[in-house]
Protein backbone atom coordinates (compact mmCIF):
# COMPACT_ATOMS: atom_id res chain seq x y z
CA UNK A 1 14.82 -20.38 10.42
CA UNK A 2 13.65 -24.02 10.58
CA UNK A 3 12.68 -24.15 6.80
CA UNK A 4 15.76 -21.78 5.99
CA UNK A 5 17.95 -24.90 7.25
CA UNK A 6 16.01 -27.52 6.35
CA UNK A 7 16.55 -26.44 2.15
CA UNK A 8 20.12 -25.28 2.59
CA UNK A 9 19.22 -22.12 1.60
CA UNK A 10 22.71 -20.66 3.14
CA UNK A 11 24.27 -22.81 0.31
CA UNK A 12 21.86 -22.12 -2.09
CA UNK A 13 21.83 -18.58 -2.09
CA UNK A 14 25.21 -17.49 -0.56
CA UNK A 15 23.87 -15.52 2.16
CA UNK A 16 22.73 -16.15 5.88
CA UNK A 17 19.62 -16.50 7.93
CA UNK A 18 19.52 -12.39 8.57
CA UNK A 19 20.27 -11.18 4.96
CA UNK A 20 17.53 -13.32 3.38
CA UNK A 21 15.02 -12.49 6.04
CA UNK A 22 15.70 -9.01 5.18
CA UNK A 23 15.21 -9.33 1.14
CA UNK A 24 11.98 -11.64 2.18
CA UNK A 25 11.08 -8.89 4.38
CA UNK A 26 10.65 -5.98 2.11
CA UNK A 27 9.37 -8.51 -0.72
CA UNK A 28 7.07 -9.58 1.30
CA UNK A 29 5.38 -6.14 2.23
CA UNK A 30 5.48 -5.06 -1.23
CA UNK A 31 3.73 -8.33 -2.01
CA UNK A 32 0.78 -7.36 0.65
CA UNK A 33 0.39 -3.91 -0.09
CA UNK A 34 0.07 -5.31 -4.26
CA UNK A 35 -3.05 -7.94 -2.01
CA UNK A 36 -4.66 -5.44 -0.96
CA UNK A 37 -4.98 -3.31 -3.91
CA UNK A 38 -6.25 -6.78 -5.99
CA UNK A 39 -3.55 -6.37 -7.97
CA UNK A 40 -1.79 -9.74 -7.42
CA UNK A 41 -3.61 -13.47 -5.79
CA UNK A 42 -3.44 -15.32 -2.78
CA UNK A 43 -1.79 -17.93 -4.65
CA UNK A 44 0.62 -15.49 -6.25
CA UNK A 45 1.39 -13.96 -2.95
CA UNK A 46 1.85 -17.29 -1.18
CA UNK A 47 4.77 -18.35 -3.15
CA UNK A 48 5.98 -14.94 -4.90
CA UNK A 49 7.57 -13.40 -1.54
CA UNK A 50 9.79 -16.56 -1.46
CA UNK A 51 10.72 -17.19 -5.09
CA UNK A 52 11.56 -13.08 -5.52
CA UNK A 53 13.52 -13.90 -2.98
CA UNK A 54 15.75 -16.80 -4.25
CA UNK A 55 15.74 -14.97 -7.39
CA UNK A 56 17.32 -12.00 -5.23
CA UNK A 57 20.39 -14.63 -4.49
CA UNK A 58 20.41 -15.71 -7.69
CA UNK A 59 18.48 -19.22 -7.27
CA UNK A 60 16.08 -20.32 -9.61
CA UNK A 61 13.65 -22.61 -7.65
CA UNK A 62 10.32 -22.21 -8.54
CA UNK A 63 9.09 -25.96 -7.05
CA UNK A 64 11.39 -25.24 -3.87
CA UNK A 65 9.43 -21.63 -3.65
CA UNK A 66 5.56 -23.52 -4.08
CA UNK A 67 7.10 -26.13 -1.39
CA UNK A 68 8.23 -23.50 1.00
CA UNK A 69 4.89 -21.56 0.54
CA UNK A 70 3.01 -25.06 1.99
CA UNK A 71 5.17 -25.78 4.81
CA UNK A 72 5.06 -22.18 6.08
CA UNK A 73 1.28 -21.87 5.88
CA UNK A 74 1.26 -25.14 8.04
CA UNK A 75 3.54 -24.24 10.41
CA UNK A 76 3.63 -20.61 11.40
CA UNK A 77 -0.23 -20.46 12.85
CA UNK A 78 0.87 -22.53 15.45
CA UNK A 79 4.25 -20.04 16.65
CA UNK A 80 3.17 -18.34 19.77
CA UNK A 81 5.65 -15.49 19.28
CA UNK A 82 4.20 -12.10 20.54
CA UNK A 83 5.03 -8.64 19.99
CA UNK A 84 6.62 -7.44 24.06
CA UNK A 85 4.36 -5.89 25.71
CA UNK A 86 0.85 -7.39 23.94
CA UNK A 87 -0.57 -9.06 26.64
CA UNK A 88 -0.25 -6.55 28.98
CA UNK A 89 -1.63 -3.93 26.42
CA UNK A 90 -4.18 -6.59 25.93
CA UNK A 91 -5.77 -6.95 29.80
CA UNK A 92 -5.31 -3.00 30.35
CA UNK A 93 -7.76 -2.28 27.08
CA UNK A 94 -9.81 -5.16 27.51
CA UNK A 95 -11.24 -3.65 30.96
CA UNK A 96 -12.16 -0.24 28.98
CA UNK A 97 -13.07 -0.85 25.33
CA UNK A 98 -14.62 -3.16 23.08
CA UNK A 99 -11.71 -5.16 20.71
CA UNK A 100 -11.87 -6.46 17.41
CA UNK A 101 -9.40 -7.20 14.67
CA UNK A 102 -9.62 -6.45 10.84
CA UNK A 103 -6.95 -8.38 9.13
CA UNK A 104 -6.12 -9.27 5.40
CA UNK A 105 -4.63 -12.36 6.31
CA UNK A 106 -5.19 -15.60 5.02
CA UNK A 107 -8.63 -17.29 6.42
CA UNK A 108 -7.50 -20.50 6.75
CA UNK A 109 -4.88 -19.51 9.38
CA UNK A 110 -6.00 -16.68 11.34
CA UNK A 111 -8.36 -18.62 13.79
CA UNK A 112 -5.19 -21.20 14.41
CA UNK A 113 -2.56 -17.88 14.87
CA UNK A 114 -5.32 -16.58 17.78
CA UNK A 115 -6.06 -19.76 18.99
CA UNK A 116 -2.30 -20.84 19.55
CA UNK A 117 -1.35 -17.43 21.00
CA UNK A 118 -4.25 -17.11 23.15
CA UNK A 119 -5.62 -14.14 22.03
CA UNK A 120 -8.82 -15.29 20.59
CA UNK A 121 -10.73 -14.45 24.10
CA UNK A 122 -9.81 -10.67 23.76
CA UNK A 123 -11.56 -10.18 20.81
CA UNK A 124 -15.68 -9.71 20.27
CA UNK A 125 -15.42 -9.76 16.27
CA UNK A 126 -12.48 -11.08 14.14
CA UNK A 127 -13.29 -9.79 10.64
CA UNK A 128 -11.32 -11.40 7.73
CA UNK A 129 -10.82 -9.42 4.81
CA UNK A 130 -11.17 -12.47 2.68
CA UNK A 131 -14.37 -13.79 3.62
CA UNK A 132 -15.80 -10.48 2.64
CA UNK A 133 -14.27 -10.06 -1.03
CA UNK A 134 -12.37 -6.36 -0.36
CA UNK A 135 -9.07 -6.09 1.69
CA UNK A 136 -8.10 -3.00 3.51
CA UNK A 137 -7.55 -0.24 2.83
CA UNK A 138 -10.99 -0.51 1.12
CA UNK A 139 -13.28 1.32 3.21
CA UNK A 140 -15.76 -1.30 2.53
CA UNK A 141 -14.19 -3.40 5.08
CA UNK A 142 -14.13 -0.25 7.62
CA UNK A 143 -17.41 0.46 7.05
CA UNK A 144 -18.19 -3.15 7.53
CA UNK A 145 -16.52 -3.32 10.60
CA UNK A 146 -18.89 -0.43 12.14
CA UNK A 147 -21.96 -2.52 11.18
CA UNK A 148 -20.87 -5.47 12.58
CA UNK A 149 -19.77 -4.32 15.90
CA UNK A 150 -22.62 -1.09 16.15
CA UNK A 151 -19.95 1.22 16.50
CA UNK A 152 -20.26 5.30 15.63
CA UNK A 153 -17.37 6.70 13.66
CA UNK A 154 -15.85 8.63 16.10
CA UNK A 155 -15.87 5.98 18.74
CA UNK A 156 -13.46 3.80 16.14
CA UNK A 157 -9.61 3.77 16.38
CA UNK A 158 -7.38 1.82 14.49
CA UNK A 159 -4.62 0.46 16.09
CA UNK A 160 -2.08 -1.24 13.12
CA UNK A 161 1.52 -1.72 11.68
CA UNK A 162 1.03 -1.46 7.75
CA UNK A 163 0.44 2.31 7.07
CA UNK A 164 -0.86 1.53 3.91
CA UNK A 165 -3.72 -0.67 5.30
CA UNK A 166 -4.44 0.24 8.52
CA UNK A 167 -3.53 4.04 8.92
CA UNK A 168 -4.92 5.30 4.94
CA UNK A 169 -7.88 2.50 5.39
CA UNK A 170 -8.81 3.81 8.59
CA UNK A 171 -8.33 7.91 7.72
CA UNK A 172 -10.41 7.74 4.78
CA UNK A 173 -12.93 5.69 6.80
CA UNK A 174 -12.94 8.90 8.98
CA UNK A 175 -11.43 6.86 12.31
CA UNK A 176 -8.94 7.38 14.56
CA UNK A 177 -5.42 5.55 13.75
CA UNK A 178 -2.66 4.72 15.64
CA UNK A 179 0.36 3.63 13.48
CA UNK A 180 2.89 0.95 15.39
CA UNK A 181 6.66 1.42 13.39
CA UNK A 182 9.71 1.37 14.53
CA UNK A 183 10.88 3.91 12.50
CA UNK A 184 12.48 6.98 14.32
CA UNK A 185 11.14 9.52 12.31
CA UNK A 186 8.67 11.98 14.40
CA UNK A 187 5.58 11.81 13.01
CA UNK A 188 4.41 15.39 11.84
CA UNK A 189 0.92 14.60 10.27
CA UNK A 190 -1.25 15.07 13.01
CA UNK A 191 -4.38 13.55 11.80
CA UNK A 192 -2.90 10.11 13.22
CA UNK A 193 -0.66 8.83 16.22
CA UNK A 194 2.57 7.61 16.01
CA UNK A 195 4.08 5.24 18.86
CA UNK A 196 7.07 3.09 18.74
CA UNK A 197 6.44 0.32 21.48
CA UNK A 198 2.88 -1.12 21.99
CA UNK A 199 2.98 -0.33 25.44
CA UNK A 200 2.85 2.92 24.91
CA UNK A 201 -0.61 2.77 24.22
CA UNK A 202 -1.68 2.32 27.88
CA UNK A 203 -0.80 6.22 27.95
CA UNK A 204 -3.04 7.20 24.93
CA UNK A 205 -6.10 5.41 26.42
């Protein structure tokens, strides 16, 4: 919201804080799922999710878009903002299981985002897609992942938010997946888990 107010964007588009987010929102995950298929940049994605999105209000503002792009890579690794129930989740699985993350995020920001939130600890391995040249869902990075940490296959679960990414990635990679949505549809493909609240997944394990 800072950056929304700081550029006037409720002027310059026409629309509020919620309806933008919402247009950046799905722009933004089409964006992704585009990165990790290689079929669009870092740089592209960087500033793409919020030009599209002017361009969805009818503002042209290509320099205002590469500006934006800058300011939020500098200033949302240090928001401390968790998902409820994570820490909790967090000291319940830590005491039973080995943690690591896979994540196609940007390099230069993950380490701050973990640092900042204090989750860093939690985690033995923190593998970035980047720094490895394949994103998920490229099983490359799963298999990867299982070298890194000496894990077997069937001791590997996959606990993500982007079906796409983490619940295809992790299927074809033969693992376990958990998908986090908060969609209310019932899952009915049982070769995953469905849950709705993170907390929930002191019950599966």
């Amino acid at each position: 919201m800072h950056l929304f107010n700081e550029h006037k964007i409720d002027e310059n588009c026409s629309t509020n804080f919620d309806n933008f987010i919402e247009v950046y929102e799905a722009i933004n995950h089409e964006l992704w799922y585009l990165y990790s298929l290689k079929q669009t940049s870092k740089e592209e994605l960087r500033y793409q999710r919020f030009y599209k999105a002017f361009l969805h209000f009818n503002y042209d503002n290509l320099q205002l878009a590469h500006h934006w792009a800058d300011d939020y890579l500098k200033i949302s690794p240090y928001k401390t903002h968790l998902i409820d129930g994570a820490m909790d989740v967090l000291l319940y699985l830590q005491e039973k299981y080995q943690l690591h993350i896979i994540t196609n995020g940007f390099k230069e920001v993950q380490h701050i985002k973990l640092d900042y939130s204090n989750l860093k600890p939690f985690f033995e391995h923190i593998i970035i897609s980047e720094e490895h040249g394949f994103n998920k869902p490229d099983i490359k990075i799963f298999d990867l992942a299982q070298q890194l940490t000496n894990a077997q296959t069937h001791e590997c679960v996959m606990i993500g938010d982007n079906y796409d990414a983490d619940i295809l990635g992790a299927l074809n990679a033969q693992w376990k997946a958990i998908y986090l949505t908060q969609t209310e549809t019932s899952n009915q493909d049982s070769n995953y888990v469905q849950i709705n609240r993170l907390i929930d997944l002191k019950e599966l394990f």
